[in-house]
N, C-alpha and C. Protein backbone atom coordinates (compact mmCIF):
# COMPACT_ATOMS: atom_id res chain seq x y z
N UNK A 1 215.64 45.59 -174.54
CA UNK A 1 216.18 46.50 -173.54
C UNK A 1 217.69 46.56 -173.71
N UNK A 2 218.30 47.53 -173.47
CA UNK A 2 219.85 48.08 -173.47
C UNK A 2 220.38 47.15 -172.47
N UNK A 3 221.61 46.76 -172.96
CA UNK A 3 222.64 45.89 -171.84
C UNK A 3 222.95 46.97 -170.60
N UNK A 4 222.95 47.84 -170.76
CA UNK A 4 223.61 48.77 -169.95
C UNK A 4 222.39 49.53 -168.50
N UNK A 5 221.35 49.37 -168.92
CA UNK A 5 219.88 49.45 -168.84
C UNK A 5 219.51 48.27 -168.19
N UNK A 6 220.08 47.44 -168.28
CA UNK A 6 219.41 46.03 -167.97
C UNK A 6 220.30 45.59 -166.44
N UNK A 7 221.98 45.96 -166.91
CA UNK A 7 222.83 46.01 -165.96
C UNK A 7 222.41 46.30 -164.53
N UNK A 8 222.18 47.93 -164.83
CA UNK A 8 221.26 49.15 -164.06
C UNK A 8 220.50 48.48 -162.98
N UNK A 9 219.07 47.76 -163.79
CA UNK A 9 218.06 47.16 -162.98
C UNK A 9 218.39 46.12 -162.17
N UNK A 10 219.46 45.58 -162.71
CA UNK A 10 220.14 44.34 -161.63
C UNK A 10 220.75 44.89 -160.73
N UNK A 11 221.43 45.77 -161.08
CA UNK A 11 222.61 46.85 -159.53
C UNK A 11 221.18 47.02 -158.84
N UNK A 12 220.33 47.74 -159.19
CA UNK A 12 219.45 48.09 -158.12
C UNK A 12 218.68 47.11 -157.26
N UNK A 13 218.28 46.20 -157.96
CA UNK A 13 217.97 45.28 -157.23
C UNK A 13 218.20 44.47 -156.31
N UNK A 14 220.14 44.06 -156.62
CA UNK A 14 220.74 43.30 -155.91
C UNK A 14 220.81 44.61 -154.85
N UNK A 15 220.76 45.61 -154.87
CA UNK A 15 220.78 46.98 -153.54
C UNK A 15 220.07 46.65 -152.99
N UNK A 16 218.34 46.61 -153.16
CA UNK A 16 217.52 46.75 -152.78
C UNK A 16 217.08 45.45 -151.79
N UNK A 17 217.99 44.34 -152.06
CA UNK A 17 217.90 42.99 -151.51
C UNK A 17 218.91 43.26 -150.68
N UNK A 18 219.46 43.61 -150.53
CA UNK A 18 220.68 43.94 -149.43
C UNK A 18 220.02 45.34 -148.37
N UNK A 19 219.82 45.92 -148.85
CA UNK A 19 219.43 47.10 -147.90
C UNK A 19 218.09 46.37 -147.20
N UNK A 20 217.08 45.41 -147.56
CA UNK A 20 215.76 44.54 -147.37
C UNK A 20 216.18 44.09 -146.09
N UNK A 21 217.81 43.31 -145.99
CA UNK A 21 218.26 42.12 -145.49
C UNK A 21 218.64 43.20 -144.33
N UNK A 22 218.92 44.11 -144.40
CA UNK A 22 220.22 44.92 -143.22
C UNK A 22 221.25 44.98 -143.41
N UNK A 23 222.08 44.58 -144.64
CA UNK A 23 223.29 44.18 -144.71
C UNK A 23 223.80 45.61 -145.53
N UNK A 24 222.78 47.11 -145.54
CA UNK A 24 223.42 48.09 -146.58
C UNK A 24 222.59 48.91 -146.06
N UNK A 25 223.13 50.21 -145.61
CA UNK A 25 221.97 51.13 -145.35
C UNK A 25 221.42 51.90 -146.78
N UNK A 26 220.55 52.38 -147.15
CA UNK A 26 219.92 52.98 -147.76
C UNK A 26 219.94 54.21 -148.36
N UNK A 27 220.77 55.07 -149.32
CA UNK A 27 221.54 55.60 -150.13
C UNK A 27 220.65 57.23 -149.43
N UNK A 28 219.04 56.69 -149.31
CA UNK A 28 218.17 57.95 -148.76
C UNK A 28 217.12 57.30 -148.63
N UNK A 29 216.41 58.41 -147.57
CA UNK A 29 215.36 57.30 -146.68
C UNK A 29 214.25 58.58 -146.84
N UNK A 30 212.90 58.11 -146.76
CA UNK A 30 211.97 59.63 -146.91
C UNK A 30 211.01 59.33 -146.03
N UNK A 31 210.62 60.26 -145.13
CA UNK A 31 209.60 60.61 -144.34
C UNK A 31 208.52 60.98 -144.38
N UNK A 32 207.69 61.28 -144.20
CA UNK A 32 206.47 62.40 -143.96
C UNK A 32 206.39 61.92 -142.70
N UNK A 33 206.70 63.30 -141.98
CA UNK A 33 205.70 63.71 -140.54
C UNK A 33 204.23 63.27 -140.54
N UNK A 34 204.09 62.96 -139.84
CA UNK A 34 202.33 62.08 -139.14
C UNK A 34 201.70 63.53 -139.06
N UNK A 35 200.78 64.09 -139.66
CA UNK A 35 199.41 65.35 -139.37
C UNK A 35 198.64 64.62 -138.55
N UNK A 36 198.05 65.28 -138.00
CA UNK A 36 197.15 65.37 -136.82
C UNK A 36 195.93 65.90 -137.37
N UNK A 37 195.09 64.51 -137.85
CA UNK A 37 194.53 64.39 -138.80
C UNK A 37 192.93 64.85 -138.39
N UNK A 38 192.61 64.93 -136.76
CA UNK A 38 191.49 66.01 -137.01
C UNK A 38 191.44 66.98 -137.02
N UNK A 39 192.81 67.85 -136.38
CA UNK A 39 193.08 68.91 -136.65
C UNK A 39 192.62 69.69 -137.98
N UNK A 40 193.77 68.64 -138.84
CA UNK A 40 193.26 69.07 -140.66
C UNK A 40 191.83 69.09 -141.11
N UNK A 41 191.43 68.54 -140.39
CA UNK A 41 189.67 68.12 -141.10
C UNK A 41 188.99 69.10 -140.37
N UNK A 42 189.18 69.59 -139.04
CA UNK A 42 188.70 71.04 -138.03
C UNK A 42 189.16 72.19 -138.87
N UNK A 43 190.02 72.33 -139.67
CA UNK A 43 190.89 73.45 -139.82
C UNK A 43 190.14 73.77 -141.29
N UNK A 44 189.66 72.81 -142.02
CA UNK A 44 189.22 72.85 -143.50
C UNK A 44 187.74 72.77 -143.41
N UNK A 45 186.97 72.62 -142.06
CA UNK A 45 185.84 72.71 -141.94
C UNK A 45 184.79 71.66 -142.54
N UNK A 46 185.31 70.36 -142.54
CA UNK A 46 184.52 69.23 -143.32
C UNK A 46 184.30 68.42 -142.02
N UNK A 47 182.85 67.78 -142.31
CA UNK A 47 182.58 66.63 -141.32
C UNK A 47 183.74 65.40 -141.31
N UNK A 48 183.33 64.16 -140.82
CA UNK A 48 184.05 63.33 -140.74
C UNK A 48 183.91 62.27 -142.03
N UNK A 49 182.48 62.10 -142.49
CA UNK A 49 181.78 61.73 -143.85
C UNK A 49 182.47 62.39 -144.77
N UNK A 50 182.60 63.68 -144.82
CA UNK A 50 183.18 64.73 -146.00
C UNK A 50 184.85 64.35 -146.36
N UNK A 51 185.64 64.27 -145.10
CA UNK A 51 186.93 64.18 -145.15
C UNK A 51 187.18 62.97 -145.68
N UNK A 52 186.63 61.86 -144.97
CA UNK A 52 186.79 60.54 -145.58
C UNK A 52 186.39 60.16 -147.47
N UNK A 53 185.43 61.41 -147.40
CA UNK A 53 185.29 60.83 -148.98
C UNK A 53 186.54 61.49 -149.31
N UNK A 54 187.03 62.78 -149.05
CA UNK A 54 187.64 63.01 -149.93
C UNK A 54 189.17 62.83 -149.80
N UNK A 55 189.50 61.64 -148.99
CA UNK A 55 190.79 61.20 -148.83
C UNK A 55 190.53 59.90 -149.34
N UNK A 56 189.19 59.61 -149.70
CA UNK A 56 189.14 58.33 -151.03
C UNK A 56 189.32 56.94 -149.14
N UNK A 57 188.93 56.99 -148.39
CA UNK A 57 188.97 56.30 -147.47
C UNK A 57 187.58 55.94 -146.28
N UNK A 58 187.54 55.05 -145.64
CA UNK A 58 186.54 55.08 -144.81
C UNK A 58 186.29 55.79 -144.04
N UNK A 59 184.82 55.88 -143.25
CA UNK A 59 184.66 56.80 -142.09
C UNK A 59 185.37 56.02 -140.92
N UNK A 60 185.67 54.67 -141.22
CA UNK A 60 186.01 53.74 -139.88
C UNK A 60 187.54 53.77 -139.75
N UNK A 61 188.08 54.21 -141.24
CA UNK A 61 189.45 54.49 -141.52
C UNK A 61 190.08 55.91 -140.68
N UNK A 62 189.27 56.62 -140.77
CA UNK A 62 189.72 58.08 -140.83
C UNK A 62 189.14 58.33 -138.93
N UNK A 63 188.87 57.66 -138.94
CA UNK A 63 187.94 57.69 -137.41
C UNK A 63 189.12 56.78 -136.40
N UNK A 64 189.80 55.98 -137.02
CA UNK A 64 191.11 55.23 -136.55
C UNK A 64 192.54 56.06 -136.59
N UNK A 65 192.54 57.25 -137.70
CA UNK A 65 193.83 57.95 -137.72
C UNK A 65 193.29 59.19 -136.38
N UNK A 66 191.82 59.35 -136.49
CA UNK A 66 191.96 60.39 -135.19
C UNK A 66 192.09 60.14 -134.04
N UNK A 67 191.62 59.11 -133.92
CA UNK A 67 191.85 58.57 -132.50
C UNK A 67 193.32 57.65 -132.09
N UNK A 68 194.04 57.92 -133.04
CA UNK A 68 195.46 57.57 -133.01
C UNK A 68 195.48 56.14 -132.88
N UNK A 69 194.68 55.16 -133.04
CA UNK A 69 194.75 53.72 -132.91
C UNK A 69 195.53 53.47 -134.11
N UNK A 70 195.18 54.21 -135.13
CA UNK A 70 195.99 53.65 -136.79
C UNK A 70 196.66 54.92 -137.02
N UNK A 71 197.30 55.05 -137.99
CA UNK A 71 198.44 56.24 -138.54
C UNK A 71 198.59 56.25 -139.67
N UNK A 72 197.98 57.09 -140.52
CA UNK A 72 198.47 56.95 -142.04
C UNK A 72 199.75 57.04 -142.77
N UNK A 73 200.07 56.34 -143.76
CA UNK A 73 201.34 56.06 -143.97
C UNK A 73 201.04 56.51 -145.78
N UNK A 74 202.62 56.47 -146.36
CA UNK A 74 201.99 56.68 -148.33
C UNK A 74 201.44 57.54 -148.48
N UNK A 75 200.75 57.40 -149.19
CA UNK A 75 200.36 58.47 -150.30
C UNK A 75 199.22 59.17 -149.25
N UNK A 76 198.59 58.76 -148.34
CA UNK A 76 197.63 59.09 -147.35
C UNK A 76 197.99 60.38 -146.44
N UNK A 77 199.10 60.08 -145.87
CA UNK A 77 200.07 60.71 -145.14
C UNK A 77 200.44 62.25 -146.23
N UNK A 78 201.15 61.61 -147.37
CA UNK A 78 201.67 62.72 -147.68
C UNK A 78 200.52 63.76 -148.38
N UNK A 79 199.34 62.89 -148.51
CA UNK A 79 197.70 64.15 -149.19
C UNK A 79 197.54 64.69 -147.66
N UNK A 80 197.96 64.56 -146.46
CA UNK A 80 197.17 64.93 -144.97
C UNK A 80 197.90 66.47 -145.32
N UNK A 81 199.67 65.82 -145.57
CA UNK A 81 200.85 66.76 -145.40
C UNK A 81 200.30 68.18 -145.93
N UNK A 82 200.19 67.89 -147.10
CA UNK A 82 199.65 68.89 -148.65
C UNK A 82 198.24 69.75 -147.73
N UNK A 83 197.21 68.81 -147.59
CA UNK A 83 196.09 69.43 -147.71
C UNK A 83 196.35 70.41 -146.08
N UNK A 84 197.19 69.74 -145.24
CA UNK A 84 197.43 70.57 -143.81
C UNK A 84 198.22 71.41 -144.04
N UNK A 85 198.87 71.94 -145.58
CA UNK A 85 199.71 72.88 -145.21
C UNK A 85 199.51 74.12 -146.35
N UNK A 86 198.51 73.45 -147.73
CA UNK A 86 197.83 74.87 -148.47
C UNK A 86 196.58 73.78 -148.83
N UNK A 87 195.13 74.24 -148.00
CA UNK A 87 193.96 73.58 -147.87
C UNK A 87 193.23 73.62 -149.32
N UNK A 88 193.80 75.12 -149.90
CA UNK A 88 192.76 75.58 -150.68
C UNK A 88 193.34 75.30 -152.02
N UNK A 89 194.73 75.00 -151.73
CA UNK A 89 194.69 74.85 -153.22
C UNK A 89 194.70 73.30 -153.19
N UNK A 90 194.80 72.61 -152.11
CA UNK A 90 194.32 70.40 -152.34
C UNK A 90 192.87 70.73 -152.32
N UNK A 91 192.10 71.55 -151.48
CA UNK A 91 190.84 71.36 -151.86
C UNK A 91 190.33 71.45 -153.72
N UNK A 92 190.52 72.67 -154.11
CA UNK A 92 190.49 72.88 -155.62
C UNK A 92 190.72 71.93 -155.83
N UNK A 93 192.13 71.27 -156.21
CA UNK A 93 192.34 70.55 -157.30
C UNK A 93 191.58 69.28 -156.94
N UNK A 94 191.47 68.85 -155.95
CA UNK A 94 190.61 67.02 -155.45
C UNK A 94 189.21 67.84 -156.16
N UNK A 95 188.74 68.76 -156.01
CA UNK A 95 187.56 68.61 -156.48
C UNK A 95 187.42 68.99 -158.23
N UNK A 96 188.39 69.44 -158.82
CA UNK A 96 188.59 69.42 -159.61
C UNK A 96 187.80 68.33 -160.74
């Protein structure tokens, strides 16, 4: 690996241990808005069995984000974002 490259991964790190600690705020921070996740699954016309398969998750999972006890977060969150905002083209491609 490049000295300069190697440097790099240490700056970031020692950041990333500092911003961890509180001691650095965070250069940029990213969100996704929470979907209203039976909405999406009412709106695309899939059971509760259907949605869950195809968010790769449980029925006990997806049955916890509707009833707001749990909240999806990651990559979960941001497929709700996608599929709640062009259905047909996340539907296509997941079934792809």
């Amino acid at each position: 690996m490049e000295k300069a490259l190697f440097d790099d991964l240490v700056q970031s790190l020692k950041e990333a241990k500092d911003i961890s600690k509180g001691l650095v705020e965070p250069s940029r921070r990213f969100e996704v808005a929470s979907s209203d996740v039976k909405t999406v699954r009412e709106q695309i016309g899939l059971s509760q069995s259907e949605f869950a398969g195809l968010m790769r998750v449980s029925i006990k999972t997806l049955q916890n984000w509707e009833q707001h006890r749990r909240h999806p977060t990651g990559p979960a969150a941001a497929l709700l974002k996608i599929v709640g905002t062009a259905p047909d083209l996340a539907l296509r491609t997941l079934h792809a």
